[in-house]
PDB file of N, CA and C in Angstrom:
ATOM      1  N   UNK A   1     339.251-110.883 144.050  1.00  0.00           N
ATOM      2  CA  UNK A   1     338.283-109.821 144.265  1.00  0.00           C
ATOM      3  C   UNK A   1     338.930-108.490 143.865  1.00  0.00           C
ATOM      4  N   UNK A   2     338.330-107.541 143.378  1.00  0.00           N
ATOM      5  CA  UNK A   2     338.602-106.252 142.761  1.00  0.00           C
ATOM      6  C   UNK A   2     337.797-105.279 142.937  1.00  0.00           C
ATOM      7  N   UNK A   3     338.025-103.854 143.208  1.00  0.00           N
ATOM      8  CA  UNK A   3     337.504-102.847 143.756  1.00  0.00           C
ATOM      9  C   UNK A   3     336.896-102.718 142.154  1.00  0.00           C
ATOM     10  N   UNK A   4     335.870-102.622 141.841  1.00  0.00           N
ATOM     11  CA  UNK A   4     334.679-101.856 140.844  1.00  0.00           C
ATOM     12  C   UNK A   4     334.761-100.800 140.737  1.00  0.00           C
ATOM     13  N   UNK A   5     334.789 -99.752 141.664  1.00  0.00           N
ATOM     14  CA  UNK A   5     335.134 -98.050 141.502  1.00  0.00           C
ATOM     15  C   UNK A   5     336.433 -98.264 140.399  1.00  0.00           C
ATOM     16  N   UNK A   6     337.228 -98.825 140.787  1.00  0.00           N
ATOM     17  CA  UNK A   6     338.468 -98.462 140.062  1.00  0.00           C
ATOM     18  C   UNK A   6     338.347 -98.820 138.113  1.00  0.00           C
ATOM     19  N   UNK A   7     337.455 -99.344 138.000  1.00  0.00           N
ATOM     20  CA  UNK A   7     337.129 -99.368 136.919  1.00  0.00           C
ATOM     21  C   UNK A   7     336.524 -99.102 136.080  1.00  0.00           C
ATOM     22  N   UNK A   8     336.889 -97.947 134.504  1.00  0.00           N
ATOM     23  CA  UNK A   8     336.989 -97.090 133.970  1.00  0.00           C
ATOM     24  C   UNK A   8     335.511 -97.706 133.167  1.00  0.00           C
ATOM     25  N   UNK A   9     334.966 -99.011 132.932  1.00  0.00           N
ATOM     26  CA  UNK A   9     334.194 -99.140 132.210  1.00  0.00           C
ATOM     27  C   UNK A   9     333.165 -99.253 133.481  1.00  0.00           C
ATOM     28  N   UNK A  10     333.061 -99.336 134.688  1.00  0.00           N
ATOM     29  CA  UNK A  10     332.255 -99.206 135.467  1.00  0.00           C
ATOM     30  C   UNK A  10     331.857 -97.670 135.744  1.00  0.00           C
ATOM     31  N   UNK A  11     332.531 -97.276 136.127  1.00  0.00           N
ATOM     32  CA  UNK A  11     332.600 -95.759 135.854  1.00  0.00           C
ATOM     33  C   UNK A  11     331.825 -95.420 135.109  1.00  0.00           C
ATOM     34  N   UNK A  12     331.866 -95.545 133.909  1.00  0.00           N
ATOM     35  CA  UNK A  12     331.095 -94.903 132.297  1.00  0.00           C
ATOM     36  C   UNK A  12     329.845 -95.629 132.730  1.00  0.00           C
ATOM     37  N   UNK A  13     329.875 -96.609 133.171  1.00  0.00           N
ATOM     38  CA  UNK A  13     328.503 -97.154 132.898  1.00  0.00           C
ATOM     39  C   UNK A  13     327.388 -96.526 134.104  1.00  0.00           C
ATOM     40  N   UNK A  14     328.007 -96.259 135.120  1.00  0.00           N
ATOM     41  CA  UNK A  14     327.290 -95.707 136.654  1.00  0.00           C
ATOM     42  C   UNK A  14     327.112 -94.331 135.951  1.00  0.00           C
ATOM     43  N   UNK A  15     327.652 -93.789 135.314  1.00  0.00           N
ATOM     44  CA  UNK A  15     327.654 -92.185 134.773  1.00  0.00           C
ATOM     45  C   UNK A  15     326.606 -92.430 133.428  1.00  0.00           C
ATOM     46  N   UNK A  16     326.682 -93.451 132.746  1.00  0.00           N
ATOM     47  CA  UNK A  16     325.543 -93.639 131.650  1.00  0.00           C
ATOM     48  C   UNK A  16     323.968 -93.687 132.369  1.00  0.00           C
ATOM     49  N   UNK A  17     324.204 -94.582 133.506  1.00  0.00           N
ATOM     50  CA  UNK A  17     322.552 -94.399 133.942  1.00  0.00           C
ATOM     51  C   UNK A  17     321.899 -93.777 134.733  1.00  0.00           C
ATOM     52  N   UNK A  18     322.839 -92.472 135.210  1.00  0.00           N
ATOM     53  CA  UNK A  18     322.453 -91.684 135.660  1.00  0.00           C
ATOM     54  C   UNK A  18     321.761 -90.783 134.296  1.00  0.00           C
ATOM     55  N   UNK A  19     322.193 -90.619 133.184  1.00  0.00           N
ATOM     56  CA  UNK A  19     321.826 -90.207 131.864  1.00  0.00           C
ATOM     57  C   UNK A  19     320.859 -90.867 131.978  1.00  0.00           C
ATOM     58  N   UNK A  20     320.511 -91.812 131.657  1.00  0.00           N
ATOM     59  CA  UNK A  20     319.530 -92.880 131.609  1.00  0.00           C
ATOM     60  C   UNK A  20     318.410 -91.985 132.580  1.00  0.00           C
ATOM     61  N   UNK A  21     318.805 -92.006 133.772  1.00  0.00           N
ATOM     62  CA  UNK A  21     317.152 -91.663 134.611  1.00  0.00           C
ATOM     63  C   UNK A  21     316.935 -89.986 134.554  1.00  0.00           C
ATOM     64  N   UNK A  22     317.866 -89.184 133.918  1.00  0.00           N
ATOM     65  CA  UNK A  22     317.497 -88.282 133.581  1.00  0.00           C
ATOM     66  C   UNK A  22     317.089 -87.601 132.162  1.00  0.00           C
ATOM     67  N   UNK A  23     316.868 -88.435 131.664  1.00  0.00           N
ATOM     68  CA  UNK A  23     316.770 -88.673 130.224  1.00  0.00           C
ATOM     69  C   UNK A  23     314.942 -89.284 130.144  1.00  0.00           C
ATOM     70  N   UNK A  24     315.075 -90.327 130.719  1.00  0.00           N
ATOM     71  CA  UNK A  24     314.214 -90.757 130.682  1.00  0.00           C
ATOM     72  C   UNK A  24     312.701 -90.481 131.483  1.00  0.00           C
ATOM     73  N   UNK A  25     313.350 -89.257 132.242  1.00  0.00           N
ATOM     74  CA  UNK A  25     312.147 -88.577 133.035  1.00  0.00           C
ATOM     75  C   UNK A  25     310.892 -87.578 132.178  1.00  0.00           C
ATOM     76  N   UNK A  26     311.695 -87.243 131.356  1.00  0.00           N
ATOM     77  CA  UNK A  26     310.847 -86.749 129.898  1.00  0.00           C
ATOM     78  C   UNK A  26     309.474 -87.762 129.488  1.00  0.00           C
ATOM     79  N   UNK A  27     310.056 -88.828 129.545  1.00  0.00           N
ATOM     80  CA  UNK A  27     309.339 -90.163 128.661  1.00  0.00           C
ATOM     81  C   UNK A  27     307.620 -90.044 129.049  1.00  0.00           C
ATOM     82  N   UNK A  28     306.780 -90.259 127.915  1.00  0.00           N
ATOM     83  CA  UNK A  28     305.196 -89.951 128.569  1.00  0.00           C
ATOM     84  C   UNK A  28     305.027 -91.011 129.765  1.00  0.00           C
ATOM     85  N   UNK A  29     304.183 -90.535 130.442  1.00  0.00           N
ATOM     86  CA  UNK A  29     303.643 -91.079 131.435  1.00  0.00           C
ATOM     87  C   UNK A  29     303.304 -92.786 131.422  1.00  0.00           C
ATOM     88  N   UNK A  30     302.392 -92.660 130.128  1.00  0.00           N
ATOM     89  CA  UNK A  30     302.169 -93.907 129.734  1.00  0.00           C
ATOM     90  C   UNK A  30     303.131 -95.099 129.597  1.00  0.00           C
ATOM     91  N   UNK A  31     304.651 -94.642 129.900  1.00  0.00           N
ATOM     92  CA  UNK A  31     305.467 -95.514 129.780  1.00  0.00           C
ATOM     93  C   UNK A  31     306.147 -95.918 130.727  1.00  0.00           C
ATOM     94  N   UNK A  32     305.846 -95.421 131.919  1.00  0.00           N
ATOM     95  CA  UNK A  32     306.341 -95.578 132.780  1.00  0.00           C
ATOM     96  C   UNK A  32     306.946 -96.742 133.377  1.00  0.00           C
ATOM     97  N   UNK A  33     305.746 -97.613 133.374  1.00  0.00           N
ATOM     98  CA  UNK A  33     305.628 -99.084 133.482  1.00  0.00           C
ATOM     99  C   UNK A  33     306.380 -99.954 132.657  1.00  0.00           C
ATOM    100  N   UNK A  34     306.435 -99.591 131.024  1.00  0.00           N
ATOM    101  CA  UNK A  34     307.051-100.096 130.715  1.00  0.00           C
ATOM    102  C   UNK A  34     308.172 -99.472 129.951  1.00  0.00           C
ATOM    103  N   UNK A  35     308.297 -98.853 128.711  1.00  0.00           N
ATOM    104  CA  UNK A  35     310.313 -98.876 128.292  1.00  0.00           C
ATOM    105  C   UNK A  35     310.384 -97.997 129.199  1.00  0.00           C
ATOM    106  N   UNK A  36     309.936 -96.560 130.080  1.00  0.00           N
ATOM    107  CA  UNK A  36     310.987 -96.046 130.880  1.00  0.00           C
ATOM    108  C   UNK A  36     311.597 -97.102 132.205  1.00  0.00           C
ATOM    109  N   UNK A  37     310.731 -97.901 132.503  1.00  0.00           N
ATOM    110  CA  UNK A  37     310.946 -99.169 133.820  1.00  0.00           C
ATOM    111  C   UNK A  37     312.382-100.161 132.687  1.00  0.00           C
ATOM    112  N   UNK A  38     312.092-100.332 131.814  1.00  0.00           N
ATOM    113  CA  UNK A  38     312.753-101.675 130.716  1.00  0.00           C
ATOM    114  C   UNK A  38     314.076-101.001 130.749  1.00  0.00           C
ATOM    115  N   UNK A  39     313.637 -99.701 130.260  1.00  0.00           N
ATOM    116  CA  UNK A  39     315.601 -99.079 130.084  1.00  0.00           C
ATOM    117  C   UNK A  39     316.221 -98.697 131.238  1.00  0.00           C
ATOM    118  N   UNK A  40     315.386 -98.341 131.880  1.00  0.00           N
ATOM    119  CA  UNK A  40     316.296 -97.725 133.008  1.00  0.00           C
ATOM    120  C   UNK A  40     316.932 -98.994 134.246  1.00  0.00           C
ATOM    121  N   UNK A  41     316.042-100.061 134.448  1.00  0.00           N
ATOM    122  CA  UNK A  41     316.262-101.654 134.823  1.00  0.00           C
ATOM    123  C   UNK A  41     317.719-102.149 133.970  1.00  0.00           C
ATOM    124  N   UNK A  42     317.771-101.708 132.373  1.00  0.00           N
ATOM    125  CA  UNK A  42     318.659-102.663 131.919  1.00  0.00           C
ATOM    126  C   UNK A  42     319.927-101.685 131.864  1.00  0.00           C
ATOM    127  N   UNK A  43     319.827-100.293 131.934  1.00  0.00           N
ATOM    128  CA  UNK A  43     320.939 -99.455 132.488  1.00  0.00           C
ATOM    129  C   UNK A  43     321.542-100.158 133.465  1.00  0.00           C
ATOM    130  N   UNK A  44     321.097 -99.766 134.681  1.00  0.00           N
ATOM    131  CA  UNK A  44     321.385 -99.751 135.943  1.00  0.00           C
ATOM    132  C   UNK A  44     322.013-101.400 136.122  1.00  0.00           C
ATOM    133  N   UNK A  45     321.814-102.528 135.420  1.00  0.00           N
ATOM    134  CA  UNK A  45     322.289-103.709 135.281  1.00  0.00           C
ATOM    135  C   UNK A  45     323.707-104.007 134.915  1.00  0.00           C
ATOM    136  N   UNK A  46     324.282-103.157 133.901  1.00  0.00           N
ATOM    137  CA  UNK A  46     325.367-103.152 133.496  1.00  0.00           C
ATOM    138  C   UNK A  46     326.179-103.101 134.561  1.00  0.00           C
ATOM    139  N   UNK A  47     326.044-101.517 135.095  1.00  0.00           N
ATOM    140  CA  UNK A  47     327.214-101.569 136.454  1.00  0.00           C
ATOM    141  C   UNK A  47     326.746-102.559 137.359  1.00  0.00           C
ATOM    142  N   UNK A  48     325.962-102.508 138.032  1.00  0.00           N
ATOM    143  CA  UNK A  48     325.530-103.550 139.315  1.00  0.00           C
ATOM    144  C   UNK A  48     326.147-104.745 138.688  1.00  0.00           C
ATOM    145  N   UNK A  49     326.220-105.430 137.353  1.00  0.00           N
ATOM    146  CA  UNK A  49     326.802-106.762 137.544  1.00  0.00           C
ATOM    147  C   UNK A  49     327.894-106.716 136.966  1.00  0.00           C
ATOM    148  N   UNK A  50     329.046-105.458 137.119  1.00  0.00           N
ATOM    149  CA  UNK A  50     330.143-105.462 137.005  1.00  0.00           C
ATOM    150  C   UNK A  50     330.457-105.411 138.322  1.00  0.00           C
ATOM    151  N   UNK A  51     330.099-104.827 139.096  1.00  0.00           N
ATOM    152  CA  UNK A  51     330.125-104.790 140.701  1.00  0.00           C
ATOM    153  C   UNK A  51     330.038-105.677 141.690  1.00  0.00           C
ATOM    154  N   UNK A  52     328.819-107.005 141.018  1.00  0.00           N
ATOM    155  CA  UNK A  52     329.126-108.206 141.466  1.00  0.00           C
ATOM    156  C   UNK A  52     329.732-108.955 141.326  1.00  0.00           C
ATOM    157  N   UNK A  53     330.113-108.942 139.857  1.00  0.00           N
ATOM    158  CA  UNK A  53     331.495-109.653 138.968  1.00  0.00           C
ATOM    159  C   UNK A  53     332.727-109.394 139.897  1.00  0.00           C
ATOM    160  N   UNK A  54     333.000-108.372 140.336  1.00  0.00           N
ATOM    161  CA  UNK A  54     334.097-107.654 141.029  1.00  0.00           C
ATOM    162  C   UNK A  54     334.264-108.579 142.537  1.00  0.00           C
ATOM    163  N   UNK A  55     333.312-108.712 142.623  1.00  0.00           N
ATOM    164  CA  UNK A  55     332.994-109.285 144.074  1.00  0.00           C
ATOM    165  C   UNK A  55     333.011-111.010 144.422  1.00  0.00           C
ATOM    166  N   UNK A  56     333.327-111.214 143.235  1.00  0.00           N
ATOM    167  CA  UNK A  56     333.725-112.649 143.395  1.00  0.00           C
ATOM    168  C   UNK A  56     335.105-113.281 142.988  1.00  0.00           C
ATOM    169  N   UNK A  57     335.290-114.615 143.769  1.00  0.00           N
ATOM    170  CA  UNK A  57     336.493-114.997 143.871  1.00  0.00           C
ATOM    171  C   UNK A  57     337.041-115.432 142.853  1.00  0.00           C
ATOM    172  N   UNK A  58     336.534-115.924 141.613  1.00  0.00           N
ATOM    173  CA  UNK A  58     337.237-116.499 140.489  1.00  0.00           C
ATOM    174  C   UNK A  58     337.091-115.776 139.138  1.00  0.00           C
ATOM    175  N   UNK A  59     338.109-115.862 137.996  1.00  0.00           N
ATOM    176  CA  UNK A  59     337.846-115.212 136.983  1.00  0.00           C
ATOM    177  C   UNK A  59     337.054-115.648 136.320  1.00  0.00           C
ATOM    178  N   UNK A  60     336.255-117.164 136.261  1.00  0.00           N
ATOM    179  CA  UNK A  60     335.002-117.277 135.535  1.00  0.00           C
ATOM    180  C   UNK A  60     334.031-116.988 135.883  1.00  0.00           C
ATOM    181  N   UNK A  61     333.928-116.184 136.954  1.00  0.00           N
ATOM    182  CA  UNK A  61     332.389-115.911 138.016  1.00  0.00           C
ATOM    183  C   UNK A  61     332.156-114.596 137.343  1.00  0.00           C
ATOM    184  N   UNK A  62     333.802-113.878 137.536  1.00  0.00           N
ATOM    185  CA  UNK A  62     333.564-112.434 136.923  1.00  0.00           C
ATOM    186  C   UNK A  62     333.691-112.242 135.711  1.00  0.00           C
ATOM    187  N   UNK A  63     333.850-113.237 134.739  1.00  0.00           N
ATOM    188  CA  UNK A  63     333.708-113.183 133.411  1.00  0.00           C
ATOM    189  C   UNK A  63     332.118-113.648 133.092  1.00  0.00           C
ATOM    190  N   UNK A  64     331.421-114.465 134.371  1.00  0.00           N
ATOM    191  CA  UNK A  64     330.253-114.629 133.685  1.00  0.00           C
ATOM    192  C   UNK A  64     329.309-113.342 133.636  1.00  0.00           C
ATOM    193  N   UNK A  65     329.565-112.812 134.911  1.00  0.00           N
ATOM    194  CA  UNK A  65     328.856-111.006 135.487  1.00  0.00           C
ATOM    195  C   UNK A  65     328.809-110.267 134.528  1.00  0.00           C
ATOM    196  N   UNK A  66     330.365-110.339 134.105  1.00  0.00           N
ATOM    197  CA  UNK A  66     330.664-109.029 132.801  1.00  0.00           C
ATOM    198  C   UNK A  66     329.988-109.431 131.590  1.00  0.00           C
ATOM    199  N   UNK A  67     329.671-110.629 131.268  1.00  0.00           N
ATOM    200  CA  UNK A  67     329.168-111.181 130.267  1.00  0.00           C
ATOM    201  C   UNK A  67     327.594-110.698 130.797  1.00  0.00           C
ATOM    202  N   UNK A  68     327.159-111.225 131.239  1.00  0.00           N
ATOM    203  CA  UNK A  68     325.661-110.098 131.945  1.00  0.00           C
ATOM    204  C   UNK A  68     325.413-108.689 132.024  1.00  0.00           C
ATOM    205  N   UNK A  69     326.550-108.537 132.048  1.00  0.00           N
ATOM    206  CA  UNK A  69     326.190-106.768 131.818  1.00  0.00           C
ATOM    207  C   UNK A  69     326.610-106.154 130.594  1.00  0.00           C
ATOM    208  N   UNK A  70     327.038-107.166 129.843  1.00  0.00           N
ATOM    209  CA  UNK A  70     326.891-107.043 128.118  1.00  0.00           C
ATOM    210  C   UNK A  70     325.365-107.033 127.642  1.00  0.00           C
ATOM    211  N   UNK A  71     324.923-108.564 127.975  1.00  0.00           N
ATOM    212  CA  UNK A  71     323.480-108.549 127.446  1.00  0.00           C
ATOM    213  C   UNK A  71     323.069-107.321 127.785  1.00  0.00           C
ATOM    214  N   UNK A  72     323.024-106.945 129.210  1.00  0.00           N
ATOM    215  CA  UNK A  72     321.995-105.749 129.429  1.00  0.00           C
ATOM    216  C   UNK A  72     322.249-104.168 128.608  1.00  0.00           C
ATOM    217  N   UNK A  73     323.375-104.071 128.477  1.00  0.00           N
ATOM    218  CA  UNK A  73     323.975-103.127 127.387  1.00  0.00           C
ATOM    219  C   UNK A  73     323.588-103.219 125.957  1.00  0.00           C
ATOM    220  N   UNK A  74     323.342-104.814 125.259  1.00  0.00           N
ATOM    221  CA  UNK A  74     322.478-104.939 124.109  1.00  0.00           C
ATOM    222  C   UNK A  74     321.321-104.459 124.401  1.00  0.00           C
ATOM    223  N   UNK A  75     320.880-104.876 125.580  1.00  0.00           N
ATOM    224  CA  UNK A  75     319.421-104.608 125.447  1.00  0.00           C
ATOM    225  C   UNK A  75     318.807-102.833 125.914  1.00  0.00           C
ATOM    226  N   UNK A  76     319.862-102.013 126.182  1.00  0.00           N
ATOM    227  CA  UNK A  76     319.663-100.851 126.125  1.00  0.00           C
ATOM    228  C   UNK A  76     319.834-100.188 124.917  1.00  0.00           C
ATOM    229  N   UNK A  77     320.682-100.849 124.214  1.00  0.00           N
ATOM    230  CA  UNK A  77     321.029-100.338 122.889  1.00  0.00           C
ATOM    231  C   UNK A  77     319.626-100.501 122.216  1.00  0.00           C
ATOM    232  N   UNK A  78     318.946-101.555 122.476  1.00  0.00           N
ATOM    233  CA  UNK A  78     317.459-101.686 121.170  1.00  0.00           C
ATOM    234  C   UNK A  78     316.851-100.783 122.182  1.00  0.00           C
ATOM    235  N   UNK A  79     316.398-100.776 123.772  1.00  0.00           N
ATOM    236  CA  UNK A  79     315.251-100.039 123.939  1.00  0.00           C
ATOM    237  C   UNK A  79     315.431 -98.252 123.405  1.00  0.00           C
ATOM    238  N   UNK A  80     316.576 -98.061 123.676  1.00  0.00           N
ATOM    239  CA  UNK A  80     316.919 -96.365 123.147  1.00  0.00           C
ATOM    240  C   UNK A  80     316.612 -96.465 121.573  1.00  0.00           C
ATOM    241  N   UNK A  81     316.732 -97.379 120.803  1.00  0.00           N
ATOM    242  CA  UNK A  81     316.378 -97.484 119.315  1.00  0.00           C
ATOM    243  C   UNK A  81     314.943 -97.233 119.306  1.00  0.00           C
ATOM    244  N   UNK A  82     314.097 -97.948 119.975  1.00  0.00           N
ATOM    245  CA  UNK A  82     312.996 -98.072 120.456  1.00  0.00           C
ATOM    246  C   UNK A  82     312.060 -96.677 120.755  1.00  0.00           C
ATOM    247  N   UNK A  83     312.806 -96.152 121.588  1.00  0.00           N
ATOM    248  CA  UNK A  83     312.465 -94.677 122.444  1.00  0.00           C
ATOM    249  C   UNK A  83     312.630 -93.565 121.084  1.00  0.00           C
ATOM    250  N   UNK A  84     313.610 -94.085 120.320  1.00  0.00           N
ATOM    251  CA  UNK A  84     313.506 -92.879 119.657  1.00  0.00           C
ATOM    252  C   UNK A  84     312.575 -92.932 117.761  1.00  0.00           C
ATOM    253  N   UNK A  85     312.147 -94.486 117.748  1.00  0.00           N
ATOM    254  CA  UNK A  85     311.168 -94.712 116.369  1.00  0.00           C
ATOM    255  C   UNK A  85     310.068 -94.049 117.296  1.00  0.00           C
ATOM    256  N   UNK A  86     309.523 -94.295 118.635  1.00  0.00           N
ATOM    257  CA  UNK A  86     308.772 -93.926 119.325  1.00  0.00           C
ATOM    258  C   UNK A  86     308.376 -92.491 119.369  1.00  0.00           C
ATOM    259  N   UNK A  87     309.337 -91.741 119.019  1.00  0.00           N
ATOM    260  CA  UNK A  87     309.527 -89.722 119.284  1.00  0.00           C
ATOM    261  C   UNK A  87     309.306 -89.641 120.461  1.00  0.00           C
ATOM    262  N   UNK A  88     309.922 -90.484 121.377  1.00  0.00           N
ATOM    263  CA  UNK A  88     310.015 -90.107 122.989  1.00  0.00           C
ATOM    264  C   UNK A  88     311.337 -89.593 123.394  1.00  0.00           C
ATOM    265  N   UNK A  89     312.411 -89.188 122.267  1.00  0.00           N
ATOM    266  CA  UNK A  89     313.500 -88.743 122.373  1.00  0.00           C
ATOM    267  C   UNK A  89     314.333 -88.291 120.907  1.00  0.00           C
ATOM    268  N   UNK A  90     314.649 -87.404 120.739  1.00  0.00           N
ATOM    269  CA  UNK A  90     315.300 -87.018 119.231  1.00  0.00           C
ATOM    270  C   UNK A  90     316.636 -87.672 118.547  1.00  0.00           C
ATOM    271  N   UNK A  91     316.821 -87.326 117.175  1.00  0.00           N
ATOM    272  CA  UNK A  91     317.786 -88.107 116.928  1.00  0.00           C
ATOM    273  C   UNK A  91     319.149 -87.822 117.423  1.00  0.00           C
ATOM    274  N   UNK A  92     318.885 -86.719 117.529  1.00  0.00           N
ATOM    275  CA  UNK A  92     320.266 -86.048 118.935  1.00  0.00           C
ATOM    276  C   UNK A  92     320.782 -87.076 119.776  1.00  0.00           C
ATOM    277  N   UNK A  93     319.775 -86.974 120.639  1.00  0.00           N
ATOM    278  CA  UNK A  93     319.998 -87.248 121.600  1.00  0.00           C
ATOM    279  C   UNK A  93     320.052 -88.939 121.624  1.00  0.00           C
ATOM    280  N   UNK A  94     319.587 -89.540 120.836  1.00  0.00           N
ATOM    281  CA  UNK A  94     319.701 -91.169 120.442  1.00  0.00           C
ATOM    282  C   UNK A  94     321.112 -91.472 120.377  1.00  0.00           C
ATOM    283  N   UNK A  95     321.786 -90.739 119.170  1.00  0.00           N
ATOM    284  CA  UNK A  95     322.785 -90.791 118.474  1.00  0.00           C
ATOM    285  C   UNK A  95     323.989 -90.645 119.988  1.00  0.00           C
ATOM    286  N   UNK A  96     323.821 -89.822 120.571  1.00  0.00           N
ATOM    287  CA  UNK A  96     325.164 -89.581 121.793  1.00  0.00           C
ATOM    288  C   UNK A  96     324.242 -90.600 122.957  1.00  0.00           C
ATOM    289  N   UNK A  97     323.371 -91.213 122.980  1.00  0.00           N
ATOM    290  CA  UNK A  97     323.118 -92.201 124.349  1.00  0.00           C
ATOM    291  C   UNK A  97     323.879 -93.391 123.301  1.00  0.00           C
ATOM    292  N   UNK A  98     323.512 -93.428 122.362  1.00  0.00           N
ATOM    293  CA  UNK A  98     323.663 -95.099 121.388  1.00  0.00           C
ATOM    294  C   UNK A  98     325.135 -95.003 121.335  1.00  0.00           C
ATOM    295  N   UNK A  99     326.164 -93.541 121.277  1.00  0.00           N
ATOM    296  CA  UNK A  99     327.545 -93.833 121.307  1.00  0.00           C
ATOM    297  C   UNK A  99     327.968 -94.496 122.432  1.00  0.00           C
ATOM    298  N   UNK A 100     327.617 -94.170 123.272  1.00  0.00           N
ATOM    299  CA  UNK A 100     327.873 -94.280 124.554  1.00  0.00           C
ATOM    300  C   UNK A 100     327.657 -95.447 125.011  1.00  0.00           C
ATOM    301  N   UNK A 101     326.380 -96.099 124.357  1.00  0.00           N
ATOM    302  CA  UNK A 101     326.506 -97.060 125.210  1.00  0.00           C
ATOM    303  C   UNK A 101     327.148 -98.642 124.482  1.00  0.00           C
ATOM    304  N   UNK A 102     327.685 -98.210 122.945  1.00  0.00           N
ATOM    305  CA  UNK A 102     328.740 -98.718 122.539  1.00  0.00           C
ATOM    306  C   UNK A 102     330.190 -98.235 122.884  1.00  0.00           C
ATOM    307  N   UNK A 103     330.409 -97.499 123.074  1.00  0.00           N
ATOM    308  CA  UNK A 103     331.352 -97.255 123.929  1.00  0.00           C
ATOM    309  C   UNK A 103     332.114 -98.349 125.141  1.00  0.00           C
ATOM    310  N   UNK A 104     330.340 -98.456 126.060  1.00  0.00           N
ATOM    311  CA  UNK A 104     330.672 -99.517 127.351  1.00  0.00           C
ATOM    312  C   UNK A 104     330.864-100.874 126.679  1.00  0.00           C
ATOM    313  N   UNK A 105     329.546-101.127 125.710  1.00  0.00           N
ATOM    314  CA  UNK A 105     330.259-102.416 124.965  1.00  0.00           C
ATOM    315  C   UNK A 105     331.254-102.764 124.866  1.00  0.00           C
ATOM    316  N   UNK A 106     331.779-101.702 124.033  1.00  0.00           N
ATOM    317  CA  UNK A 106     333.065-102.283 123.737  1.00  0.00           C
ATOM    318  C   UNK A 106     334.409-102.608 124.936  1.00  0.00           C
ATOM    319  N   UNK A 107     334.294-101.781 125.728  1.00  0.00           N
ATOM    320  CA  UNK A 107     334.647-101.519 126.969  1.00  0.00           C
ATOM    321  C   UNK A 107     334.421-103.113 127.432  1.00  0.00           C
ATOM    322  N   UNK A 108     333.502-103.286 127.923  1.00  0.00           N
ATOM    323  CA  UNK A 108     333.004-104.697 128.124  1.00  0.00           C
ATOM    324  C   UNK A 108     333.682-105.972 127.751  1.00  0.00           C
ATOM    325  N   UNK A 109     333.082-105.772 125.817  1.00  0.00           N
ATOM    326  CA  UNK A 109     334.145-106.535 125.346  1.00  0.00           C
ATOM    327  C   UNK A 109     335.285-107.192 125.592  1.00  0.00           C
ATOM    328  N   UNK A 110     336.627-106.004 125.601  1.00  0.00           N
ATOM    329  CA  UNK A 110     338.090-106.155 125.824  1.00  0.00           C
ATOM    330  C   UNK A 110     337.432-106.458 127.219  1.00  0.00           C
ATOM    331  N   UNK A 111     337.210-106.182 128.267  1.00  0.00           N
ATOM    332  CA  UNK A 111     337.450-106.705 130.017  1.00  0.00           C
ATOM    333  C   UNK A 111     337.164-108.714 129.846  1.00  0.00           C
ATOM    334  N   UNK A 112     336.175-108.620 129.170  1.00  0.00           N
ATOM    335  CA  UNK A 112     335.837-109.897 129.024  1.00  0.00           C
ATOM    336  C   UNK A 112     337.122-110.726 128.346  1.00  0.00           C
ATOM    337  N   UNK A 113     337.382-110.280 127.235  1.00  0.00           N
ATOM    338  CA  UNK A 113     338.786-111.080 126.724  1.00  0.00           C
ATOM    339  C   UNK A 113     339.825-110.875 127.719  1.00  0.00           C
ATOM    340  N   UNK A 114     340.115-109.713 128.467  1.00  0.00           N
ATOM    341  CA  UNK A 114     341.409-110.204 129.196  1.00  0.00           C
ATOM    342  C   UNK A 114     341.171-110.908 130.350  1.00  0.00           C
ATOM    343  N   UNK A 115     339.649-111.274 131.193  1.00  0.00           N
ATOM    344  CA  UNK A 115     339.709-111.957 132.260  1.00  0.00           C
ATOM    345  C   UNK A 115     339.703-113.400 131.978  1.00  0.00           C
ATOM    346  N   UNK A 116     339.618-113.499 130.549  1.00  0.00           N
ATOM    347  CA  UNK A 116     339.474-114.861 130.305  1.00  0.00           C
ATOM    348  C   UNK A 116     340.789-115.492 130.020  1.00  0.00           C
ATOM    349  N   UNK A 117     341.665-114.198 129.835  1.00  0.00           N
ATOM    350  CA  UNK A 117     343.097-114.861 129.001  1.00  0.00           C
ATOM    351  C   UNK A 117     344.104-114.871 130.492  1.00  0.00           C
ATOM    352  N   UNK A 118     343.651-114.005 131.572  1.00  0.00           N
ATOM    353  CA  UNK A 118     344.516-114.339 132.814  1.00  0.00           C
ATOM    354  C   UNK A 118     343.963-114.952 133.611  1.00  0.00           C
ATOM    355  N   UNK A 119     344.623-115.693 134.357  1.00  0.00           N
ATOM    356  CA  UNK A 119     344.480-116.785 135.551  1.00  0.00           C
ATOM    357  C   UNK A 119     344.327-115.716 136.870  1.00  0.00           C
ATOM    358  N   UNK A 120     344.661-114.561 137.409  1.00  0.00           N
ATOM    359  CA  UNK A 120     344.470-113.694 137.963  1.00  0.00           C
ATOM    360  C   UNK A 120     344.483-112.439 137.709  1.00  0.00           C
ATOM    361  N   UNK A 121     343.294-111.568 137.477  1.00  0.00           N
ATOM    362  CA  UNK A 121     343.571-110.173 137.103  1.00  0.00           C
ATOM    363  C   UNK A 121     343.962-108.968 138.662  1.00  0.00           C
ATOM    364  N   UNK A 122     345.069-108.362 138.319  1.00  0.00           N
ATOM    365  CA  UNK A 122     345.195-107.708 139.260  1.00  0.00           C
ATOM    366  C   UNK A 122     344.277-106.681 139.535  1.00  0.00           C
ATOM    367  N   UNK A 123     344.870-106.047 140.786  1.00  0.00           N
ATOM    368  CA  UNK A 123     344.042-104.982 141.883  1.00  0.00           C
ATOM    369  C   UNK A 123     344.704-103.857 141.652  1.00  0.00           C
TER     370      UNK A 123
END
C-alpha cells in the first residue's frame, strides 16, 4: 500500500481536473449532460484510480488501476479534441489542456512499467 498524495503523477492529475471543472464551466448549457458530464467524469477518473491503485495490496491490482486511469486519460485526450472541433474552447487553450494531459500519460506510462518490473514498490 502507498500514500497517493505522494505521487507526482497523481498530483498533476488532481491539479488537471480541477482545470477540467473550471474550464469546462464555460461549455454551453446544452452540454451539460453530455461532453461537459463525459470529460469532467473521465478527468476526475485518472486520479481516483490512481488512489485506488494505491490502496491495494499487490503490484498487479495497482498496475491494473494505473492502467485504468490511462484509458481515462485517452479518453480525455479525444473529448478535449472534441470540445475544441466543437468551438466550445480555443486552440489555446486545447493545445496546453492536450499537453498536459500527455504529460500524465506519459507519467502513467513509466509508473506502469516500473510497478510491473518490481515485486514491491516502495513508500
Amino acid at each position: 500500500m502507498q500514500d497517493y498524495k505522494q505521487l507526482k503523477v497523481w498530483e498533476k492529475a488532481h491539479e488537471f481536473t480541477v482545470m477540467i471543472y473550471k474550464h469546462t464551466s464555460g461549455f454551453p448549457k446544452e452540454e451539460v449532460y453530455s461532453l461537459t458530464n463525459q470529460l469532467r467524469r473521465a478527468s476526475f477518473s485518472i486520479p481516483a484510480n490512481i488512489a485506488e491503485g494505491c490502496g491495494k495490496n499487490t503490484q498487479p491490482e495497482l498496475a491494473h488501476f494505473l492502467n485504468i486511469a490511462l484509458g481515462s486519460a485517452n479518453e480525455v485526450e479525444y473529448f478535449l479534441l472534441l470540445a475544441k472541433d466543437l468551438k466550445h474552447q480555443s486552440v489555446d487553450v486545447y493545445e496546453e489542456l492536450a499537453g498536459k494531459i500527455n504529460e500524465i500519460r506519459a507519467m502513467l506510462i513509466s509508473l506502469i512499467s516500473k510497478v510491473r518490473a518490481t515485486p514491491k514498490l516502495k513508500t
